[in-house]
Protein backbone atom coordinates (compact mmCIF):
# COMPACT_ATOMS: atom_id res chain seq x y z
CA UNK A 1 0.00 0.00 0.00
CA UNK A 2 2.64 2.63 1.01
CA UNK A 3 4.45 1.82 -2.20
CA UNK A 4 0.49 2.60 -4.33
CA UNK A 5 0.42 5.63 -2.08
CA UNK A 6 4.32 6.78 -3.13
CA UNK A 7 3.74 5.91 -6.70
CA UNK A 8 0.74 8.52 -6.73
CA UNK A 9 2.13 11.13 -4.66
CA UNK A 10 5.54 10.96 -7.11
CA UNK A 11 3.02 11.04 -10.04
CA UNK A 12 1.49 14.42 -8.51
CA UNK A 13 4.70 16.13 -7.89
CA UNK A 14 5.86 15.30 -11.15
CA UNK A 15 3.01 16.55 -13.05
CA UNK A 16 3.18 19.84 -10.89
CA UNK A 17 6.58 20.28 -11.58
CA UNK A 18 6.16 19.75 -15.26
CA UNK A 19 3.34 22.35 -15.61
CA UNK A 20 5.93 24.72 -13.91
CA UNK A 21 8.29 23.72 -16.58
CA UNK A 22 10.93 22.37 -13.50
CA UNK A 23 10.91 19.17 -15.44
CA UNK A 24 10.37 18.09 -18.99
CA UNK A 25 8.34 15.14 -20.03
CA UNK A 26 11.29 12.84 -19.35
CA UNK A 27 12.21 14.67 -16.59
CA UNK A 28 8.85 14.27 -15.06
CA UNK A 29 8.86 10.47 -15.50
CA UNK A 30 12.01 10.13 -14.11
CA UNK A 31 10.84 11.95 -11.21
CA UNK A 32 7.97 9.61 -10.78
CA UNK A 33 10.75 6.67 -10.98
CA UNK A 34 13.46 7.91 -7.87
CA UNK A 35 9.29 9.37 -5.96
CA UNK A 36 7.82 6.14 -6.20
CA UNK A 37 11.34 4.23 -4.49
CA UNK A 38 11.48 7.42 -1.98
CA UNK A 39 8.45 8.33 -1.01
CA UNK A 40 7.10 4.78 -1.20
CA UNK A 41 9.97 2.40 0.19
CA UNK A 42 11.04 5.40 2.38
CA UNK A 43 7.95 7.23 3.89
CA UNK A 44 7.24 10.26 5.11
CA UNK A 45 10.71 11.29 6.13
CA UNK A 46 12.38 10.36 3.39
CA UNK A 47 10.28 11.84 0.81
CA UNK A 48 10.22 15.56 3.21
CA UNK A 49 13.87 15.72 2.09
CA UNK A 50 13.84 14.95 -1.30
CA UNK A 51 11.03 17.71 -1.68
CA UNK A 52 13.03 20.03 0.35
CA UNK A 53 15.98 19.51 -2.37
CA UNK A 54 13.77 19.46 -5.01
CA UNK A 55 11.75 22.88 -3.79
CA UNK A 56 14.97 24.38 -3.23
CA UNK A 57 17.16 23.97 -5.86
CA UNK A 58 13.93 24.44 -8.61
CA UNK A 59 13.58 28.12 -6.69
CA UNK A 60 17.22 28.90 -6.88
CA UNK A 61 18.05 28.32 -10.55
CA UNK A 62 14.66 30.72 -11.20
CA UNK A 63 16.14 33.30 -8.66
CA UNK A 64 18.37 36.16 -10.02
CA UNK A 65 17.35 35.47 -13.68
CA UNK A 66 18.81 39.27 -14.89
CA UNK A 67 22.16 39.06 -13.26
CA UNK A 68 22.73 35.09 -14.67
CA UNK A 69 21.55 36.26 -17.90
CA UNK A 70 24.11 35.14 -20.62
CA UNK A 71 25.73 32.33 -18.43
CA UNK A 72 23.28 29.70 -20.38
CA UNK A 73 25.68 29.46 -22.84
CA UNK A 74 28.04 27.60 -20.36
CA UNK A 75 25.88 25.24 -19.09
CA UNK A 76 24.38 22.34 -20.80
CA UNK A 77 20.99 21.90 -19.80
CA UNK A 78 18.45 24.89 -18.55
CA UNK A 79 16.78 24.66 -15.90
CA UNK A 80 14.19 23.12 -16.91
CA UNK A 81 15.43 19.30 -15.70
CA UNK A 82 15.52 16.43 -17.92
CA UNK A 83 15.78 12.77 -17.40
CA UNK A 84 19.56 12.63 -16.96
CA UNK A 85 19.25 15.66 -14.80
CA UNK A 86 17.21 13.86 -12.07
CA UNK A 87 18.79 10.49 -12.48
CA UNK A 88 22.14 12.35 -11.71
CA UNK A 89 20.88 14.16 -8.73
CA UNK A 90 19.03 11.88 -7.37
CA UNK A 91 20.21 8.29 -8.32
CA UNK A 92 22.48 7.87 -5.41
CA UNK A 93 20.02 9.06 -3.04
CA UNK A 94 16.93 6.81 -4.81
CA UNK A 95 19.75 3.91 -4.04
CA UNK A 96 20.38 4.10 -0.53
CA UNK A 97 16.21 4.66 -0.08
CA UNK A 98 15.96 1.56 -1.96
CA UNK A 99 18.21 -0.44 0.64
CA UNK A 100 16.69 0.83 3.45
CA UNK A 101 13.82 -1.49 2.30
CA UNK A 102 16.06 -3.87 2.92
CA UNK A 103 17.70 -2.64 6.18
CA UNK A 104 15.06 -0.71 7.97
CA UNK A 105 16.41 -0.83 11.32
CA UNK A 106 20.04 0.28 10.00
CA UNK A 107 21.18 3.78 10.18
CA UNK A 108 23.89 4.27 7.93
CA UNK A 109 21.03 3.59 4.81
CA UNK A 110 19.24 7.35 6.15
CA UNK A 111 22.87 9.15 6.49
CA UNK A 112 23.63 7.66 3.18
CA UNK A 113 20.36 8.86 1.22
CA UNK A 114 21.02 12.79 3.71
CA UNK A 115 24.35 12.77 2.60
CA UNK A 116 23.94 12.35 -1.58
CA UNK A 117 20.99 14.97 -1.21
CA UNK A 118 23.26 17.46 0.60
CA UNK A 119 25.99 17.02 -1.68
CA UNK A 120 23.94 17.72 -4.91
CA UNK A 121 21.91 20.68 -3.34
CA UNK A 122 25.49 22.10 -1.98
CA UNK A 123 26.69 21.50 -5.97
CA UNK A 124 23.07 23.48 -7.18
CA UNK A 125 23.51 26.29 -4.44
CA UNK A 126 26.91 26.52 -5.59
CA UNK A 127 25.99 27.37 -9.43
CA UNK A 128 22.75 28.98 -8.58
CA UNK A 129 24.29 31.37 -6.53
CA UNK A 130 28.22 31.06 -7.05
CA UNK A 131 28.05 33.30 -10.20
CA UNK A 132 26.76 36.27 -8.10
CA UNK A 133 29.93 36.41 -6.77
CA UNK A 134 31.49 40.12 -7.14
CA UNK A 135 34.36 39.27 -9.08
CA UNK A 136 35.71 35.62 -10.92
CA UNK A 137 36.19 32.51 -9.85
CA UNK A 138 39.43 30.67 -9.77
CA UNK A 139 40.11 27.37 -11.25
CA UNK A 140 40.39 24.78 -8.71
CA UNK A 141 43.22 23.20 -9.29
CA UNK A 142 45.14 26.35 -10.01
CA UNK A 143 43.11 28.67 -7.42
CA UNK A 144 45.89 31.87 -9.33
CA UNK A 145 43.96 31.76 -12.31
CA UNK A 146 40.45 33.31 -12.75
CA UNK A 147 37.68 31.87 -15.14
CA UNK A 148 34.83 32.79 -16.30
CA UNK A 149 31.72 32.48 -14.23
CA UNK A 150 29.95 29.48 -14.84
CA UNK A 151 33.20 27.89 -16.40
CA UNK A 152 33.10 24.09 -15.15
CA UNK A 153 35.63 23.66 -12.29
CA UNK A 154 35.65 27.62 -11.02
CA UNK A 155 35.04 28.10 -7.45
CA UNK A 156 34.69 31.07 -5.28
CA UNK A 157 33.35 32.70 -1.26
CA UNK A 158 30.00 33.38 -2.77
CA UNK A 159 29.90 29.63 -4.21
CA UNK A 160 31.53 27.45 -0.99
CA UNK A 161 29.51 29.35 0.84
CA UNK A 162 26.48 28.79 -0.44
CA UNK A 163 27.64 24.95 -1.19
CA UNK A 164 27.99 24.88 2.47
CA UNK A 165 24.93 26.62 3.11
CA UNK A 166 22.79 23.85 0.69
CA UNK A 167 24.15 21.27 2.13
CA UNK A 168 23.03 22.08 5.52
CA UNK A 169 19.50 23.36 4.65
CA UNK A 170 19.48 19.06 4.17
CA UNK A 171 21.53 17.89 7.15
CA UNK A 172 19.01 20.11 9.62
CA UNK A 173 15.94 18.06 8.60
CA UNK A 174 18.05 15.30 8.46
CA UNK A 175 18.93 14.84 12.21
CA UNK A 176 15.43 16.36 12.94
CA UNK A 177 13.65 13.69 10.82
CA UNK A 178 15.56 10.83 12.03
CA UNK A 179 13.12 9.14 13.43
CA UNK A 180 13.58 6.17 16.29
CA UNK A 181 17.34 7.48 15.84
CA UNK A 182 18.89 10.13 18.37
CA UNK A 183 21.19 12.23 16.43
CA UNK A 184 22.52 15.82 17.31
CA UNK A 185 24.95 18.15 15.88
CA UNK A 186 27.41 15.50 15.50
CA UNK A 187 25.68 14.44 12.98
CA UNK A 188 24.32 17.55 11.38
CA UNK A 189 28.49 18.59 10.74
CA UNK A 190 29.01 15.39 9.33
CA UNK A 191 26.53 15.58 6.55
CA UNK A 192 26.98 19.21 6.13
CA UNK A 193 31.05 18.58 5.26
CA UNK A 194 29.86 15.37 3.41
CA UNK A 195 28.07 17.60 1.21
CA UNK A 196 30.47 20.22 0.82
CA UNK A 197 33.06 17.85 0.09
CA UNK A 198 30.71 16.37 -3.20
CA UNK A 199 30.10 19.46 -4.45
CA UNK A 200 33.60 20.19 -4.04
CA UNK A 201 34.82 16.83 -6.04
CA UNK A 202 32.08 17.91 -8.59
CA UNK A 203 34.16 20.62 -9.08
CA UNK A 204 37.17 19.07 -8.74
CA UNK A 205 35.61 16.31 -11.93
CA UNK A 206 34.86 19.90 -13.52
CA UNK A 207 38.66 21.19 -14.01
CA UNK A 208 40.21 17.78 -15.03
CA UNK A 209 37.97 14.83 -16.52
CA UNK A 210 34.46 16.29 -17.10
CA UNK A 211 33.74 16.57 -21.29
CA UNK A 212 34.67 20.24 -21.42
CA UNK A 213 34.06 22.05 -25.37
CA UNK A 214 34.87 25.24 -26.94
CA UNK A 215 32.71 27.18 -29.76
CA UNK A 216 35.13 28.51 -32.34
CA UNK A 217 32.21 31.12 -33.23
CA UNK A 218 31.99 32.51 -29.67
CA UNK A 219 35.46 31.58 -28.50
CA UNK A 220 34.13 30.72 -25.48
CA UNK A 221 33.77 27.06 -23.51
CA UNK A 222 31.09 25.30 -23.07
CA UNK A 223 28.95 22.21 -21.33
CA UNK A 224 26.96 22.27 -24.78
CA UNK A 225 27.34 19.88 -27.15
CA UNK A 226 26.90 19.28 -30.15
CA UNK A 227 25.65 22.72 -30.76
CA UNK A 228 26.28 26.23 -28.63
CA UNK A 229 23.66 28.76 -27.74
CA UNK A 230 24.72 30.42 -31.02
CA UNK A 231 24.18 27.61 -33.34
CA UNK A 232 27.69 27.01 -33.86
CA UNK A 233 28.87 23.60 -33.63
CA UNK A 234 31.43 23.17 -30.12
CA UNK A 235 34.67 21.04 -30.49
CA UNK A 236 35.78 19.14 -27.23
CA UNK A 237 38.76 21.19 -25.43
CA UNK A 238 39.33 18.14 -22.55
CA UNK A 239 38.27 15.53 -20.12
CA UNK A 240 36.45 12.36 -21.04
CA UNK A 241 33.82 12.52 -23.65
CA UNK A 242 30.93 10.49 -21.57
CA UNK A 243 31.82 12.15 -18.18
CA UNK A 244 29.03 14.82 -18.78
CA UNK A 245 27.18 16.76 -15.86
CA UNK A 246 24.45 14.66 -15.83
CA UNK A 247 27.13 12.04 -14.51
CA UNK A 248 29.38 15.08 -12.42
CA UNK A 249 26.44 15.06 -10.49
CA UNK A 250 25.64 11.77 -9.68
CA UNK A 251 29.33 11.32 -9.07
CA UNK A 252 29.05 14.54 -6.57
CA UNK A 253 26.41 12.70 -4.63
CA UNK A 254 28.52 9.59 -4.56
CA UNK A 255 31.15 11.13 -3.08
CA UNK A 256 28.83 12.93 -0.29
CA UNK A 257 27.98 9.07 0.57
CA UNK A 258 31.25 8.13 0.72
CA UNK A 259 32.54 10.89 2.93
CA UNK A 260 30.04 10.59 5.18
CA UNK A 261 29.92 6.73 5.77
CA UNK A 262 33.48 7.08 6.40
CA UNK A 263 32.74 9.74 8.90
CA UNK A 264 29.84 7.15 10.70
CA UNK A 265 32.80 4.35 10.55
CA UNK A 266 35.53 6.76 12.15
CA UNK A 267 34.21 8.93 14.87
């Protein structure tokens, strides 16, 4: 029954979201996909989270449309998420929902599904609100020389601060929705820095191995592929040609896990 009652409620949300153009038509079936295994395997809890990720980062890449204007030419995707989008976001987290299914009186399967959703809404809060920074972001592995803003791998104050800030807008609810487990602000620092550190590694993917292009036209790089905002068709600069964002992200959320399993196994 409470998988029926997830399978609905995912359908609703995803139909919402698609009449306010959040997600295409893939998008919105893919949503209905990672709802159904959250809200329905998960309950309540569970499916509070991924709405407050969902809520959030869908605001956020609306906000501050005049001062991002232009900066769609760097990214591959609108905001307007696709299937690949939401797969990549939320894949890790739809995993670790799924195993709790398996192992519902475990704890680490909760901290795991916290811990990918704080790492991909650190890595949204980061773009959505990274490129307001005053002036341009450095390259992380060579923090001396400034990018572009948007440019894949360019980091700033504005955007670890707001990566940090994403990622614990999920880690509150997290310890607070914990159910039959008593967790406290142990916990809450843990998930924060797990998602930090994902969004940070998405970055990190973003400067060395992510499918990076240039558009001879604008002379400018790009996510977009095989065409740029002008028409023009892009030629691939660096990094590995099916590392796109799509899979970035869902590595960014992997990581999140990873950090903050380790964290559960070592303190």
């Amino acid at each position: 029954m409470q998988i029926l009652l997830g399978f609905f409620f995912a359908i609703l949300i995803a139909f919402l979201a698609h009449r306010a153009h959040s997600l295409d038509r893939s998008g919105a079936v893919a949503a209905t996909i990672v709802g159904t295994v959250i809200f329905g395997v998960g309950g309540l809890s569970w499916a509070i989270l991924l709405l407050i990720f969902f809520i959030t980062s869908s605001a956020l890449s609306r906000a501050f449309k005049r001062r991002k204007a232009g900066l769609n030419e760097k990214f591959s995707k609108g905001h307007e998420r696709d299937a690949g989008q939401v797969f990549g976001n939320g894949g890790v987290a739809t995993l670790f929902a799924a195993l709790h299914g398996l192992y519902p009186e475990a704890l680490w399967p909760w901290i795991g599904f916290a811990a990918a959703l704080a790492a991909v809404n650190a890595d949204t809060w980061a773009t959505e609100l990274g490129v307001l920074n005053p002036s341009a972001p450095r390259l992380l592995t060579d923090l001396r020389k400034p990018v572009e803003k948007g440019t894949s791998g360019g980091v700033s104050l504005w955007g670890t601060g707001a990566a940090l800030l994403g990622a614990a807008v999920i880690a509150l609810p997290a310890v607070l929705l914990s159910g039959g487990f008593s967790l406290g602000a142990g916990t809450f620092l843990l998930i924060s820095f797990a998602g930090l550190a994902g969004s940070l590694f998405d970055s990190l993917l973003g400067a060395t191995t992510q499918a990076i292009y240039y558009c001879p036209a604008c002379q400018k790089e790009t996510e977009r592929h095989p065409l740029h905002t002008c028409g023009t068709r892009t030629e691939q600069v660096r990094g590995w040609r099916w590392l796109d964002n799509d899979w970035v992200n869902f590595a960014c959320g992997a990581a999140g896990v990873i950090v903050a399993l380790a964290g559960m196994i070592l303190v």
